[in-house]
Protein backbone atom coordinates (compact mmCIF):
# COMPACT_ATOMS: atom_id res chain seq x y z
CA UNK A 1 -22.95 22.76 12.07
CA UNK A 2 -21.37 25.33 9.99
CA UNK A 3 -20.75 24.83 6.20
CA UNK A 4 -18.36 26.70 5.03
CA UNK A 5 -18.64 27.64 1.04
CA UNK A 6 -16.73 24.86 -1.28
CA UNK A 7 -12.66 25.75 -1.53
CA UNK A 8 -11.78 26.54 -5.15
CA UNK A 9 -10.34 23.25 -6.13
CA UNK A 10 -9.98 22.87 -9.98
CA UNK A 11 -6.80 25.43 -9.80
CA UNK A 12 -5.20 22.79 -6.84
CA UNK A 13 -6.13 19.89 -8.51
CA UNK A 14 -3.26 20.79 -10.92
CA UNK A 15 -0.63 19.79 -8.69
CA UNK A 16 -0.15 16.23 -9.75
CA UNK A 17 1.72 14.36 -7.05
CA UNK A 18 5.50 13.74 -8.25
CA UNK A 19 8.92 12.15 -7.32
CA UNK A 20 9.01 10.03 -3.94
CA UNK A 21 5.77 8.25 -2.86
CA UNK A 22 4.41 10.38 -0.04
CA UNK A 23 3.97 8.08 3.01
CA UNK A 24 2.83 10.06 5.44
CA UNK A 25 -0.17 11.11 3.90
CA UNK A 26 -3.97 10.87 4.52
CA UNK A 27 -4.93 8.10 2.65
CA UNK A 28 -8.27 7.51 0.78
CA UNK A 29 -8.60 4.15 1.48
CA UNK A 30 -11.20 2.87 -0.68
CA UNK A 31 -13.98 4.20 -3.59
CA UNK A 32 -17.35 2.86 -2.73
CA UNK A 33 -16.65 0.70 -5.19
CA UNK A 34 -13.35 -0.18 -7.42
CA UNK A 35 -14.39 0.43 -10.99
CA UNK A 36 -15.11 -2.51 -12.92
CA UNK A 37 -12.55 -3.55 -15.67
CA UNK A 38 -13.20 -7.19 -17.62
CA UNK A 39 -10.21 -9.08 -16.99
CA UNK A 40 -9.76 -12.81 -17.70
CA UNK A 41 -7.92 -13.62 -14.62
CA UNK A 42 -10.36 -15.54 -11.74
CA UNK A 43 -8.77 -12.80 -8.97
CA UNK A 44 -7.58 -9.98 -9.83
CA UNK A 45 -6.72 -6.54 -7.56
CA UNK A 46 -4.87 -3.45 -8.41
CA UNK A 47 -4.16 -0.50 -5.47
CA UNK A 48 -2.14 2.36 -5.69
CA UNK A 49 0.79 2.45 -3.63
CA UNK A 50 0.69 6.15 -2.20
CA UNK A 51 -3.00 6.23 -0.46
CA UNK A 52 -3.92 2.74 -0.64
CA UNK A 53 -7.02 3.37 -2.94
CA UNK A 54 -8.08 -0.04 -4.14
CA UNK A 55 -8.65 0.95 -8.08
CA UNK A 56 -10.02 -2.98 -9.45
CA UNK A 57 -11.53 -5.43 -7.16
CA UNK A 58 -12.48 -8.39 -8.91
CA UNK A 59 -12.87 -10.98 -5.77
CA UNK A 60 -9.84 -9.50 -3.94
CA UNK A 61 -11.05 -11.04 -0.75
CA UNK A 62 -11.71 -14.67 -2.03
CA UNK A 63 -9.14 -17.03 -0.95
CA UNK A 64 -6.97 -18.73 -3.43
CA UNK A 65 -3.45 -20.82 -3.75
CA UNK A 66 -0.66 -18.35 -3.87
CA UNK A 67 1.83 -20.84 -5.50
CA UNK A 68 5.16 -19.34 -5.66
CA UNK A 69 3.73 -16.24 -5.20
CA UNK A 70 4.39 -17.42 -1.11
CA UNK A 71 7.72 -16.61 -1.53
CA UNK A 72 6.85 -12.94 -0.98
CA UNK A 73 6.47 -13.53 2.41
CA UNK A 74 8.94 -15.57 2.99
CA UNK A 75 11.44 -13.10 1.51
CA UNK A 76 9.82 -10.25 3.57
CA UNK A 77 10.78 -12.52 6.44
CA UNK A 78 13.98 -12.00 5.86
CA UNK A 79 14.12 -9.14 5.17
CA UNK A 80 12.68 -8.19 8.16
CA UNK A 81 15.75 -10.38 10.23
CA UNK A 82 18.57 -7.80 7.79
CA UNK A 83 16.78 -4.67 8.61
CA UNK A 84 16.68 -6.02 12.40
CA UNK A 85 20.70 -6.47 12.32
CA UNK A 86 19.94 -10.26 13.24
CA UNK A 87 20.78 -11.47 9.85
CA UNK A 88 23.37 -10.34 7.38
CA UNK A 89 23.85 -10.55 3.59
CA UNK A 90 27.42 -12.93 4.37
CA UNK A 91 25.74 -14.75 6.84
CA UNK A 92 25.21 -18.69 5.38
CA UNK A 93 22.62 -21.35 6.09
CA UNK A 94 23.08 -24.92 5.81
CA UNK A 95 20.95 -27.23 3.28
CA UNK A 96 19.29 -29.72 4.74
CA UNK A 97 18.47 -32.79 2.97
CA UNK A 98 14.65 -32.02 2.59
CA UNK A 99 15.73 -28.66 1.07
CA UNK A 100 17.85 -30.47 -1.15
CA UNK A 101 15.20 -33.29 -1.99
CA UNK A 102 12.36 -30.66 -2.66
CA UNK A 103 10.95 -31.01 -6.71
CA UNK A 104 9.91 -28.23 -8.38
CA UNK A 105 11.12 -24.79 -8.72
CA UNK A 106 14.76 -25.22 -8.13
CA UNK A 107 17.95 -23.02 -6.88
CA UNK A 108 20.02 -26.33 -7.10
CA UNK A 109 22.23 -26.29 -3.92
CA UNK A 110 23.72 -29.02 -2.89
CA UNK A 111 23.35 -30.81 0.02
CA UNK A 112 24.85 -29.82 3.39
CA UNK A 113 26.51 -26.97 1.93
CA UNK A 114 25.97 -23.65 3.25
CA UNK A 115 24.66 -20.94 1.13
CA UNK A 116 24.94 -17.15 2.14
CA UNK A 117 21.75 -15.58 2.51
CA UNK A 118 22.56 -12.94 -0.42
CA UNK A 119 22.61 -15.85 -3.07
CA UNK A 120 19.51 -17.42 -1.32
CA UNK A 121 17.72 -14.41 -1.86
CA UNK A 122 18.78 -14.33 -5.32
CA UNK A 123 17.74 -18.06 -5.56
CA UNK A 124 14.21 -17.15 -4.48
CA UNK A 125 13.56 -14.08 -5.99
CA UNK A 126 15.15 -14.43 -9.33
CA UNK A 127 15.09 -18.76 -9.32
CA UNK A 128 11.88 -19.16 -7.28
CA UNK A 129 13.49 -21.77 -5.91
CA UNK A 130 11.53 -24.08 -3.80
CA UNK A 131 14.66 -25.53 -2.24
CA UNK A 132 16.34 -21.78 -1.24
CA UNK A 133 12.90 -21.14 0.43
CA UNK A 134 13.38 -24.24 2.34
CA UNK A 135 16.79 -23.31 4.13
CA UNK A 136 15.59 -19.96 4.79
CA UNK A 137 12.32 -21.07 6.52
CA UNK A 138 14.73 -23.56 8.30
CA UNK A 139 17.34 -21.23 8.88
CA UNK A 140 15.59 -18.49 10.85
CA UNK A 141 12.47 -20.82 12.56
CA UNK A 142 14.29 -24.30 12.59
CA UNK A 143 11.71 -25.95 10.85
CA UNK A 144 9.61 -25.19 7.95
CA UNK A 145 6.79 -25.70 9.66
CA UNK A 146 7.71 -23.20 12.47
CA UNK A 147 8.42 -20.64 10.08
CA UNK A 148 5.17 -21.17 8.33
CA UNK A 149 3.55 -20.48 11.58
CA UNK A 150 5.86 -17.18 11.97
CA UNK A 151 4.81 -16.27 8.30
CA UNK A 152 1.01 -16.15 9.45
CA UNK A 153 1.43 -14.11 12.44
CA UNK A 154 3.55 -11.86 10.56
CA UNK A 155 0.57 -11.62 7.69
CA UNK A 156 -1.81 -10.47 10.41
CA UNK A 157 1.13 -7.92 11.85
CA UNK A 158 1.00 -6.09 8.49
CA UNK A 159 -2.73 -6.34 7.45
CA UNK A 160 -3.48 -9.24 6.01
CA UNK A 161 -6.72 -10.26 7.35
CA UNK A 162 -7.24 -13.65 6.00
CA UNK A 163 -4.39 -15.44 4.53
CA UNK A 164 -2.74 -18.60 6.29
CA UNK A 165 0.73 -20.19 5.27
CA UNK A 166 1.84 -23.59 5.52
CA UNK A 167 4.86 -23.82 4.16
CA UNK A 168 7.62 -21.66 3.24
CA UNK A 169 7.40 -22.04 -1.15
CA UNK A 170 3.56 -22.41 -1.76
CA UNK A 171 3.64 -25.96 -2.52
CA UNK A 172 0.40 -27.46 -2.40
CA UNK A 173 -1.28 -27.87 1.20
CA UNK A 174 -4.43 -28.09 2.71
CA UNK A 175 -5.49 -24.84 4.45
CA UNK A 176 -2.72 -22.95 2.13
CA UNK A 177 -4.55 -20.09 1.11
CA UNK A 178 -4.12 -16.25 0.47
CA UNK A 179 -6.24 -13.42 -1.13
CA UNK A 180 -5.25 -10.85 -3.52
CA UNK A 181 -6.10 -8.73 -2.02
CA UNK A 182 -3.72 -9.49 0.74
CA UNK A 183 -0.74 -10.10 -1.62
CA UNK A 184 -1.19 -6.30 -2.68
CA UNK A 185 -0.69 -5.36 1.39
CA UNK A 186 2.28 -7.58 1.63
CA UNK A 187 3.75 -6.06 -1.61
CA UNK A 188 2.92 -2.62 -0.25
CA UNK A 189 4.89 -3.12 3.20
CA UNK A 190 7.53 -5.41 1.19
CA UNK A 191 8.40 -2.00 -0.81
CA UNK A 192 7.42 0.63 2.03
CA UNK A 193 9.92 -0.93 4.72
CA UNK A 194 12.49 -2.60 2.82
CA UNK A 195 12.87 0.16 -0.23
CA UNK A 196 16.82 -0.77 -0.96
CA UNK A 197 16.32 -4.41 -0.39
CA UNK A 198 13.16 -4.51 -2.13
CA UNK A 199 15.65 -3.54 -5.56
CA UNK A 200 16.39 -7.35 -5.51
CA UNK A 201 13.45 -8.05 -7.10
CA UNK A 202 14.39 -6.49 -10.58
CA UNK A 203 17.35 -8.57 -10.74
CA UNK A 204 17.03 -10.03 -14.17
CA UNK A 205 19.03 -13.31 -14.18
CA UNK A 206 21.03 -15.34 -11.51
CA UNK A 207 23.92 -17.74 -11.84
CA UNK A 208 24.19 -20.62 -9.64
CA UNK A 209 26.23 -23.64 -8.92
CA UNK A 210 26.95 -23.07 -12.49
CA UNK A 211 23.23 -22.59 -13.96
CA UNK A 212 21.71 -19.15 -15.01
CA UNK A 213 18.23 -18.73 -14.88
CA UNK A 214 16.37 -16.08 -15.94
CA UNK A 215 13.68 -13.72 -13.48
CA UNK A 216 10.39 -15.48 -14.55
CA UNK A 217 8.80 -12.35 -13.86
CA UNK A 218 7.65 -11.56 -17.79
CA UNK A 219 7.19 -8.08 -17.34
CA UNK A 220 10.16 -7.15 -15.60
CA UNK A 221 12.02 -4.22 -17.14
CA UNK A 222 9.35 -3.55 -19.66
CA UNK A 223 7.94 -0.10 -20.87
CA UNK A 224 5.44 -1.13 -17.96
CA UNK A 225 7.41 0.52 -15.72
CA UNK A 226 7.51 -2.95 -13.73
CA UNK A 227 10.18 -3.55 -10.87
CA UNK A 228 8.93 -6.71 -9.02
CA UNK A 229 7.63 -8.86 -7.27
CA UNK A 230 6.43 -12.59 -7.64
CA UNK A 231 5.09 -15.04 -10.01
CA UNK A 232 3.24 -18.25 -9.16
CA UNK A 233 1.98 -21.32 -10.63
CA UNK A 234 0.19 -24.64 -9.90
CA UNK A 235 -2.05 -27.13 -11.87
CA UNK A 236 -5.24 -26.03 -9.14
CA UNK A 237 -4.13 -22.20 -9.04
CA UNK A 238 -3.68 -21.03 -12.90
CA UNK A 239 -1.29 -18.81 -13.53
CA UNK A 240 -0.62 -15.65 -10.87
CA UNK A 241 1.56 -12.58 -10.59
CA UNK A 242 2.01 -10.05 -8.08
CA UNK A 243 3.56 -7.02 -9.78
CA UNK A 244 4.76 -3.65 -8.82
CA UNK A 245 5.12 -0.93 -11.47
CA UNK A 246 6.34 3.27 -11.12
CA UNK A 247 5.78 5.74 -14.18
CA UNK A 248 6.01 9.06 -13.59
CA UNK A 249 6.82 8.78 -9.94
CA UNK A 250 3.38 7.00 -9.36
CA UNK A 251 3.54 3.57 -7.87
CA UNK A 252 0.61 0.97 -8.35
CA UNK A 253 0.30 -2.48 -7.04
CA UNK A 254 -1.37 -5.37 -8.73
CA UNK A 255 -1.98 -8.91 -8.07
CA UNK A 256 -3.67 -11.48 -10.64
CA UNK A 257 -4.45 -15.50 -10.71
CA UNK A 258 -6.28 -17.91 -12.13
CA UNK A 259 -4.70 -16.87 -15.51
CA UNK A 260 -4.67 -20.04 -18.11
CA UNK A 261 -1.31 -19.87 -19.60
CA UNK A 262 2.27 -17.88 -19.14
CA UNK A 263 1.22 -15.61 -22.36
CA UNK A 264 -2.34 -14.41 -20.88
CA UNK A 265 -0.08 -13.69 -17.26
CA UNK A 266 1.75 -11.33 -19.57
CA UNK A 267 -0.61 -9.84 -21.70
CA UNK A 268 -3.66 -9.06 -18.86
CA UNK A 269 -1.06 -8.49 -16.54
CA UNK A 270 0.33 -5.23 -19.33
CA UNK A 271 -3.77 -4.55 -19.65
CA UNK A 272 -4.40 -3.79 -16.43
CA UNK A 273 -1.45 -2.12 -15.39
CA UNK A 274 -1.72 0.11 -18.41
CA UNK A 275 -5.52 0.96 -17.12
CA UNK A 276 -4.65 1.65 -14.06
CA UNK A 277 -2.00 4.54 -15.03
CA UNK A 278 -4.57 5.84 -17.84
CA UNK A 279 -7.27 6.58 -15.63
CA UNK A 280 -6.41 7.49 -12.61
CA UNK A 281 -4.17 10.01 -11.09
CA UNK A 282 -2.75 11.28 -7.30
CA UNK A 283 -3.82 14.79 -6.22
CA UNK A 284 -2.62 16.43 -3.42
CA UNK A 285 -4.98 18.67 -2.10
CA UNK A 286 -2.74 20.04 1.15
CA UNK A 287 0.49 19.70 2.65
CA UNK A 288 0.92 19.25 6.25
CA UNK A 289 0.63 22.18 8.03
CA UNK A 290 -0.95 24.32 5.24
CA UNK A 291 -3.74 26.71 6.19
CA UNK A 292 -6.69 24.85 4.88
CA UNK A 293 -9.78 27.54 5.89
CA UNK A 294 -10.32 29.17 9.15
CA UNK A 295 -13.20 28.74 11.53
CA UNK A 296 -15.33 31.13 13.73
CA UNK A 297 -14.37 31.71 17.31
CA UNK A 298 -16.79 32.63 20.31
CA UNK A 299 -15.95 34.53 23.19
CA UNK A 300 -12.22 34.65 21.92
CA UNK A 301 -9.36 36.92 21.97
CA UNK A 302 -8.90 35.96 17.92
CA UNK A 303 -12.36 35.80 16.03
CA UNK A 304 -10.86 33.21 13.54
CA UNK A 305 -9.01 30.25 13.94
CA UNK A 306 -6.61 28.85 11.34
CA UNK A 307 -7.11 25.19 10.27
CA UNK A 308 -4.62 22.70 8.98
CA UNK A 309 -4.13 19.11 8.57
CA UNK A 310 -1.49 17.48 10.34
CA UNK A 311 -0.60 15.01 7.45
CA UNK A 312 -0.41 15.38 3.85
CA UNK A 313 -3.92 14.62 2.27
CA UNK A 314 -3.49 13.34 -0.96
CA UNK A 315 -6.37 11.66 -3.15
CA UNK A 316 -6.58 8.63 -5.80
CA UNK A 317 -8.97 9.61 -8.52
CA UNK A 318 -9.93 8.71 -11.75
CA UNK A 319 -9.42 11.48 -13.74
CA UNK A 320 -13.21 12.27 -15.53
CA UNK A 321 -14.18 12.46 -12.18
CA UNK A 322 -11.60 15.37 -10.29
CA UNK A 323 -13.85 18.44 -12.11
CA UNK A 324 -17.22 17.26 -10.75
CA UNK A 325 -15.67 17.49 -7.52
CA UNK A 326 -16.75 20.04 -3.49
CA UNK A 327 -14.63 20.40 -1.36
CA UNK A 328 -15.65 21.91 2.26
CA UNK A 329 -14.46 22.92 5.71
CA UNK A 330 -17.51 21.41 8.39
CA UNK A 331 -17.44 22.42 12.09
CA UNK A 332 -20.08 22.93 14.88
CA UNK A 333 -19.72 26.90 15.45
CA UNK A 334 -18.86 28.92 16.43
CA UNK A 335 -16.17 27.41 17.90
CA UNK A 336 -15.87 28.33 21.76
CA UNK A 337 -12.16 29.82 22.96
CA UNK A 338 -10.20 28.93 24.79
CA UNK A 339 -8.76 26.79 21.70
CA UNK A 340 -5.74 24.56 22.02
CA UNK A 341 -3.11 24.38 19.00
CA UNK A 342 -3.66 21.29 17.78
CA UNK A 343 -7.34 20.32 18.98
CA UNK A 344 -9.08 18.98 16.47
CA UNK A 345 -11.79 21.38 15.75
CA UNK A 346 -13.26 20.25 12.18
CA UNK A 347 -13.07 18.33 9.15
CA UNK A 348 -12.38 18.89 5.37
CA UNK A 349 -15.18 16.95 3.44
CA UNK A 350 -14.89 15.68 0.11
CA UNK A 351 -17.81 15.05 -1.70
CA UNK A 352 -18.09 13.40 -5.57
CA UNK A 353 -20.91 12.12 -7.76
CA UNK A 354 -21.05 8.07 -7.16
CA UNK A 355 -17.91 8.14 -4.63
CA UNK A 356 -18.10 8.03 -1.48
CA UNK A 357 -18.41 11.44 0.88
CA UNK A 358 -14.74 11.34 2.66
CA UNK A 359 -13.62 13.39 5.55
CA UNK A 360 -10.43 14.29 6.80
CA UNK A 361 -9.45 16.30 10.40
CA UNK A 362 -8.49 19.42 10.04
CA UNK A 363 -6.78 21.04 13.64
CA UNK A 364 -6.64 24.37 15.13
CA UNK A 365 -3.12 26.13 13.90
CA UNK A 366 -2.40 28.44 16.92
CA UNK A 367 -3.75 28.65 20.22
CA UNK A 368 -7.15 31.15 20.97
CA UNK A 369 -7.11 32.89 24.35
CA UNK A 370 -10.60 33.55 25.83
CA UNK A 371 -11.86 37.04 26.17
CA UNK A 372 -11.73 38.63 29.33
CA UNK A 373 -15.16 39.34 31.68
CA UNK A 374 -15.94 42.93 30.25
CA UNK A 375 -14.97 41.72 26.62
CA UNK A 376 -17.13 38.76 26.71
CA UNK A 377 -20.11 40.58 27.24
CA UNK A 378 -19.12 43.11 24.31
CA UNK A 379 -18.52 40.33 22.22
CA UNK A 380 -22.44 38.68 23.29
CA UNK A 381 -24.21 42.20 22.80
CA UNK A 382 -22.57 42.29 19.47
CA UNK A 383 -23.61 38.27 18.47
CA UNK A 384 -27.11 39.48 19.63
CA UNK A 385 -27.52 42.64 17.66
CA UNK A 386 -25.66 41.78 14.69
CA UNK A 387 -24.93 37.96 14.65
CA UNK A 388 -21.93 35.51 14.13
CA UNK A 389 -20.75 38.03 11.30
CA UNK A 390 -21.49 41.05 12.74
């Protein structure tokens, strides 16, 4: 295996990701282990929104009652039916009498009516409205229980591993459940896929059938940066949020529940956020395509061969720990021609104290022709006289 010497990477680590999130990059997934953070809430999980880095992990994989924070998914749902073109924002949907009858949370349409789907939207979003929820979930599956069947095989469609829906507003059921962990994936795809639809979440207030009601998210348009998504509330699951904030072009998701009141939602909810932004920070370390080292050929028309990565590789980190940081090119070499643009021929390694060691594939830039007969011995007389750098 060939080590090549660390890249100077204190001068690159200066380029501080900015503007649109980068998508397409090479996401660090996950620290060994999210940094600790004492928060009161019972669950609580923040992840940035570029790489997916999880940043607090405070039982993000424990199930839990959503509440109204359900409605997520079955917004995403539709959402999924407009992007599709099998669902527009005129279409309507009739209320049925169950929607009509359902307590709680309320849009307030009246029975058999038809509602468009733009005010429904606007009903669950903004209204969390139990009974809008209701004649969507009825609207696109025929029955609420359908949809909440739909709802679960669309969870595991997108990454959520554990959740399980049974019903379309996160009333109360047996089996119910989510993780936080999970809300932060459906948040991320929510705002990934849907980016202009996703902008009816920082609607502030919606009239009605003659009744405004204000978005009962409580940090919504806040020097938090905040911009969605869902709040949620029951006797058995505290008080929850799932919020989505950008400063500075940086995007981070967080979920909390198990809060005690509507005041400690707000105030742990600005805590953490606030953390988050303060200490870490996105790095981009290459762009697609860049020349990230070269490699050592054998027995090749080139005696180098240009590396890249074929995605953007951009890094989460908290920001005491970017200067302590090696980065290397690793390869088994050297590497024998003939080489094919594109193979993938080593890695980039990325090594800091208490982190975990993270690679990422680094491919050949430009084809390598082998050497002819009589150059091939040249080149082996010269590897045995004076070695690979000879």
């Amino acid at each position: 295996m060939t080590l090549m010497p660390p890249i100077p990477f204190k001068k690159r680590l200066n380029r501080v990701v900015a503007g649109a999130a980068i998508l397409g990059s090479i996401m660090a997934m996950s620290m060994t282990s999210a940094y600790a953070l004492e928060t009161n809430a019972r669950e609580a999980f923040i992840m940035d929104f570029d790489t997916g880095t999880v940043l607090l992990d405070k039982e993000g994989d424990t199930l839990t009652e959503p509440a109204s924070m359900t409605k997520m998914m079955t917004v995403h749902m539709l959402f999924k039916h407009i992007k599709d073109g099998s669902v527009s924002m005129d279409d309507t949907f009739h209320v049925s009498e169950k929607a009509w009858r359902k307590g709680g949370s309320k849009m307030f349409v009246e029975v058999n009516s038809d509602v468009s789907v733009s005010d429904l939207l606007h009903g669950i979003i903004v209204q969390s409205g139990n009974d809008a929820a209701i004649v969507v979930a009825e609207g696109l599956a025929g029955t609420e229980d359908a949809f909440a069947t739909e709802m679960t095989e669309e969870a595991r469609n997108i990454g959520m591993t554990k959740s399980v829906f049974k019903n379309a507003t996160g009333w109360p059921a047996e089996g119910h459940l989510v993780t936080v962990h999970d809300l932060a994936t459906l948040a991320r795809d929510t705002i990934r896929n849907f980016p202009e639809l996703y902008k009816l979440y920082s609607v502030k207030e919606f009239t009605y059938n003659g009744i405004r009601q204000p978005n009962r998210n409580p940090l919504l348009g806040t020097s938090a940066g905040v911009d969605g998504l869902k709040t949620g509330h029951t006797e058995t699951a505290g008080y929850g949020l799932t919020a989505s904030a950008e400063r500075d072009g940086r995007r981070l998701i967080l979920v909390v529940n198990g809060l005690g009141s509507v005041r400690e939602r707000r105030t742990e909810s600005q805590k953490l956020l606030d953390w988050g932004f303060r200490e870490f920070d996105n790095y981009d370390l290459f762009a697609k395509d860049e020349t990230v080292g070269s490699a050592n050929v054998w027995l090749g028309a080139e005696t180098k061969v240009d590396l890249v990565s074929d995605k953007d590789i951009l890094l989460t980190l908290p920001r005491s720990a970017r200067n302590d940081m090696k980065v290397s090119v690793v390869y088994e070499g050297p590497i024998p021609a003939p080489i094919t643009k594109g193979a993938q021929v080593a890695s980039l390694k990325v090594e800091m104290a208490d982190q975990e060691t993270r690679e990422f594939p680094l491919y050949a830039a430009h084809d390598v022709g082998r050497l002819g007969f009589i150059g091939r011995i040249g080149a082996a007389i010269k590897y045995l006289l004076w070695g690979a750098n000879g």
